[in-house]
Protein backbone atom coordinates (compact mmCIF):
# COMPACT_ATOMS: atom_id res chain seq x y z
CA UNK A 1 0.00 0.00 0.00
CA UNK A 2 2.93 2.66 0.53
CA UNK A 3 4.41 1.50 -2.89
CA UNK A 4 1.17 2.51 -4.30
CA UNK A 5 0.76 5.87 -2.25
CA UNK A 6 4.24 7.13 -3.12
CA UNK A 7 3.30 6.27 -7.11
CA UNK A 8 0.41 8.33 -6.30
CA UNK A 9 2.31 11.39 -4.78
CA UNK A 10 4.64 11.45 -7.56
CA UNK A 11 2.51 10.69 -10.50
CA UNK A 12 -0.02 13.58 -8.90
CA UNK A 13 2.62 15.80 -7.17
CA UNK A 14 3.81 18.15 -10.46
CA UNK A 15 -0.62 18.62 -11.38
CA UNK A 16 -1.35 19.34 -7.37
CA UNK A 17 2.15 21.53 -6.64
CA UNK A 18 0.42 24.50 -8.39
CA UNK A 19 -2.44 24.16 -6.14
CA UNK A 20 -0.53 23.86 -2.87
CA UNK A 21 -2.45 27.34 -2.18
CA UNK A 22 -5.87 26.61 -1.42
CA UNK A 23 -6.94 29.98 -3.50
CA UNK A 24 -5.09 28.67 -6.92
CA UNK A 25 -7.62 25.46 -6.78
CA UNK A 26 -10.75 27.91 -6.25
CA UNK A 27 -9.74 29.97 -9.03
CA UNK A 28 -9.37 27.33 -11.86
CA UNK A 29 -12.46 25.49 -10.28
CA UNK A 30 -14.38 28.98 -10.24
CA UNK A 31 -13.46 29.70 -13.89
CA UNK A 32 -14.21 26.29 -15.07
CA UNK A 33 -17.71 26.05 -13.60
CA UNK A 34 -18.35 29.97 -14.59
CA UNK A 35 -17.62 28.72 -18.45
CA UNK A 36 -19.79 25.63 -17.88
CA UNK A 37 -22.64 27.66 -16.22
CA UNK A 38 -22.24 30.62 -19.26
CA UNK A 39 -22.38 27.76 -22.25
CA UNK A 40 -25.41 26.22 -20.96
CA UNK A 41 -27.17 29.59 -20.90
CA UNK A 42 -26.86 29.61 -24.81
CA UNK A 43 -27.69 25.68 -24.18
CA UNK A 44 -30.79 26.43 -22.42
CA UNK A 45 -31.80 28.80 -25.53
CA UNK A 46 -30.70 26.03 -27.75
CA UNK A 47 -32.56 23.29 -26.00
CA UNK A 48 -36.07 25.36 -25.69
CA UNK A 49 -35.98 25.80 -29.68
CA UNK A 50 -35.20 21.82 -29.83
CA UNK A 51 -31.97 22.38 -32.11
CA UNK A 52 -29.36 19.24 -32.33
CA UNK A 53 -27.41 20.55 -29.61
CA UNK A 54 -28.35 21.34 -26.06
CA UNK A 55 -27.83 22.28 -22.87
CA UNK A 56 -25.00 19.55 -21.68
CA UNK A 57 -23.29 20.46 -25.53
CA UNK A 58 -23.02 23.71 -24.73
CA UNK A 59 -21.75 23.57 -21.00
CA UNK A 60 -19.18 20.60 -22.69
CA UNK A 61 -17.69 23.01 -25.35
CA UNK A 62 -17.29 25.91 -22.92
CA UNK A 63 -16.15 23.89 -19.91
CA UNK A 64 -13.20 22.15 -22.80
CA UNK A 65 -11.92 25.05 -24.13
CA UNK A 66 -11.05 26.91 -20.71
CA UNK A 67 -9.41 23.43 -20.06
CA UNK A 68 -7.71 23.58 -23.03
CA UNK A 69 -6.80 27.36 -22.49
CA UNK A 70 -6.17 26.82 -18.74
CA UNK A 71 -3.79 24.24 -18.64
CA UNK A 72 -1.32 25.37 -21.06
CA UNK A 73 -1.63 29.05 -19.15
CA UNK A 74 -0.95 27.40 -15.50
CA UNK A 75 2.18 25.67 -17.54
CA UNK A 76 3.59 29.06 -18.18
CA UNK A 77 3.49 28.38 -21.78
CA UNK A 78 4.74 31.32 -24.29
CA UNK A 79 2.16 33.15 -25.85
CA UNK A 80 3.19 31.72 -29.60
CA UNK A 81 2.36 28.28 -27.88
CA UNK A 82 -0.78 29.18 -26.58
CA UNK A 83 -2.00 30.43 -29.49
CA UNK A 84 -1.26 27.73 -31.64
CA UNK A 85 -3.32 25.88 -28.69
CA UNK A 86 -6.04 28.40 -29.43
CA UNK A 87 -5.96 27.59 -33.06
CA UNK A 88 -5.99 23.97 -32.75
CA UNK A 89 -9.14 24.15 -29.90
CA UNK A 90 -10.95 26.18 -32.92
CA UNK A 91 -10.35 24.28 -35.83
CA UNK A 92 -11.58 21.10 -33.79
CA UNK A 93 -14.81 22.87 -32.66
CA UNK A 94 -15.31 24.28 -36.04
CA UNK A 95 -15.30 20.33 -37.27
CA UNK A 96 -17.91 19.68 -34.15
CA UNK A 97 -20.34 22.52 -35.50
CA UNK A 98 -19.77 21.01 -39.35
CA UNK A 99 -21.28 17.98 -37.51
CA UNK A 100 -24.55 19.52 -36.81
CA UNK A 101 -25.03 21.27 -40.32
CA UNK A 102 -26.79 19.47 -43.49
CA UNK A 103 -28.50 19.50 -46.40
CA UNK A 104 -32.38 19.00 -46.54
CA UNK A 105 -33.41 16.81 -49.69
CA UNK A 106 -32.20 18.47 -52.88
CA UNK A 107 -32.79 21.92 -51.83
CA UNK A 108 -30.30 24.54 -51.30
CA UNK A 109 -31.02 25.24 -47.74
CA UNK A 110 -28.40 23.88 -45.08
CA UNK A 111 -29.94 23.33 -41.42
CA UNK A 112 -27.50 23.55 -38.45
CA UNK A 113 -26.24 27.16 -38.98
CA UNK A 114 -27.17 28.90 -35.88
CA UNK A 115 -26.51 26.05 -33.92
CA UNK A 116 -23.05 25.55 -35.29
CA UNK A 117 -21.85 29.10 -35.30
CA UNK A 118 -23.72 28.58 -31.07
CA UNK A 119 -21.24 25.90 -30.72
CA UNK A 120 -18.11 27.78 -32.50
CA UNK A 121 -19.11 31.09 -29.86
CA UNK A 122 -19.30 29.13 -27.12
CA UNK A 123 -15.70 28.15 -27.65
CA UNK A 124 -14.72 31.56 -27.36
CA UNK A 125 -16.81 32.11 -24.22
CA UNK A 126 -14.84 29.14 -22.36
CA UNK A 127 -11.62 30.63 -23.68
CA UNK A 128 -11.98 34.18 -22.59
CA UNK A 129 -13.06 32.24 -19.07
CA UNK A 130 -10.24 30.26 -19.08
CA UNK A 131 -7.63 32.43 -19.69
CA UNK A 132 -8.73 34.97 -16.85
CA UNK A 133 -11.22 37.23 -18.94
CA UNK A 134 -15.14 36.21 -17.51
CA UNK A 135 -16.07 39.57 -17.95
CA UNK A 136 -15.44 39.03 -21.53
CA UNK A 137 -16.68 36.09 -21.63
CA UNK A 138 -20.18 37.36 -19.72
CA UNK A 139 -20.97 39.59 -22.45
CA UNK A 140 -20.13 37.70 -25.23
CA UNK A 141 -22.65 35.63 -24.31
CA UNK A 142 -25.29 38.08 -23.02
CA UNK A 143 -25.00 39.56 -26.42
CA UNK A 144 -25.20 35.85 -27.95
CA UNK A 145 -28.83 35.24 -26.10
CA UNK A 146 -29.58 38.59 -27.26
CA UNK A 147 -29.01 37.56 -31.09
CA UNK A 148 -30.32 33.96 -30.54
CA UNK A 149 -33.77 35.28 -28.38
CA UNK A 150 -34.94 38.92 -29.66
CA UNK A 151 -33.62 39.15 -32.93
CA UNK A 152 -35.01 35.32 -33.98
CA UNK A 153 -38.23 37.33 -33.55
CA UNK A 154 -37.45 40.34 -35.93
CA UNK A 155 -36.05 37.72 -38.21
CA UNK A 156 -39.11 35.60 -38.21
CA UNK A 157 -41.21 39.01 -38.60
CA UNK A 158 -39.19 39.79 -41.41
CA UNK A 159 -39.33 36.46 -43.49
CA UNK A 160 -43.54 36.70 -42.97
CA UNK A 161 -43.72 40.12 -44.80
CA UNK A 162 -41.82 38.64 -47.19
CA UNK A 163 -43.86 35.40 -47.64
CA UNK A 164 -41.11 32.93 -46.75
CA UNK A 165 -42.45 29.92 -44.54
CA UNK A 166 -40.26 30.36 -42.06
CA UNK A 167 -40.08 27.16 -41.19
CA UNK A 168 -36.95 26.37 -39.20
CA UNK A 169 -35.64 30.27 -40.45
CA UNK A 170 -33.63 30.68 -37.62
CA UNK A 171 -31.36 27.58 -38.93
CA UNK A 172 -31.49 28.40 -42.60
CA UNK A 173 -30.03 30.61 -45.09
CA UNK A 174 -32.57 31.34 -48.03
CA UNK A 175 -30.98 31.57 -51.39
């Protein structure tokens, strides 16, 4: 049993040294929940209007990129690193949003639009958390629900005058 708690201090030692301060652990664990809690906002939105991806999507995308930010900042990593970090965390989200977008029939109307670009902003919303910024991140999303909310009603006002169906508008580009 000692053989097994030593292997444990060492393999968990360099991850916990940082942390030795009680107030380093509450800040990472207050910026990682504050990215979760902000994504599922916009996955609350999301999940009301019934779109592919929710609430736990949402909270998952934010809560991974201030990981993904996080981690590399608490490493003292140069700012060239981190950014190539950065770009690698949104290229892979911008393949998760792809994932949600398609083609109805033979027509040329894509579904998935809002909801993909949802999942792409919500990337930046656990980043800005992540790397220190949640009053960035706070109004990137207020200003997200205000897009998603409001303005899905001045859309859908707009597409009745001019006799589109509407059907689904707030997904789909018309040609």
């Amino acid at each position: 049993m000692d053989e097994l708690g030593q292997f444990l201090r060492d393999a968990l030692g360099n991850d916990l040294a940082e942390f030795r301060e009680f107030a380093g652990l509450v800040r990472i664990a207050v910026r990682l929940a504050l990215a979760a809690v902000l994504g599922g906002l916009l996955g609350v939105e999301r999940t009301i209007r019934r779109r592919p991806a929710g609430l736990r999507t949402y909270m998952l995308v934010a809560l991974g990129a201030a990981g993904f930010v996080s981690v590399p900042e608490q490493l003292g990593m140069p700012l060239s690193d981190l950014s190539r970090v950065v770009q690698g965390l949104l290229t892979g989200v911008g393949f998760l949003g792809a994932g949600v977008i398609f083609r109805e029939g033979g027509r040329l109307q894509a579904k998935g639009l809002t909801t993909a670009a949802g999942i792409w902003l919500t990337a930046a919303i656990g980043m800005a958390v992540g790397l220190g910024r949640p009053a960035t991140a706070a109004l990137i999303a207020v200003l997200a629900l205000t897009i998603l909310s409001p303005l899905m009603r001045v859309e859908s006002k707009i597409e009745r005058k001019r006799g589109d169906s509407g059907e689904n508008s707030n997904d789909s580009p018309r040609p």
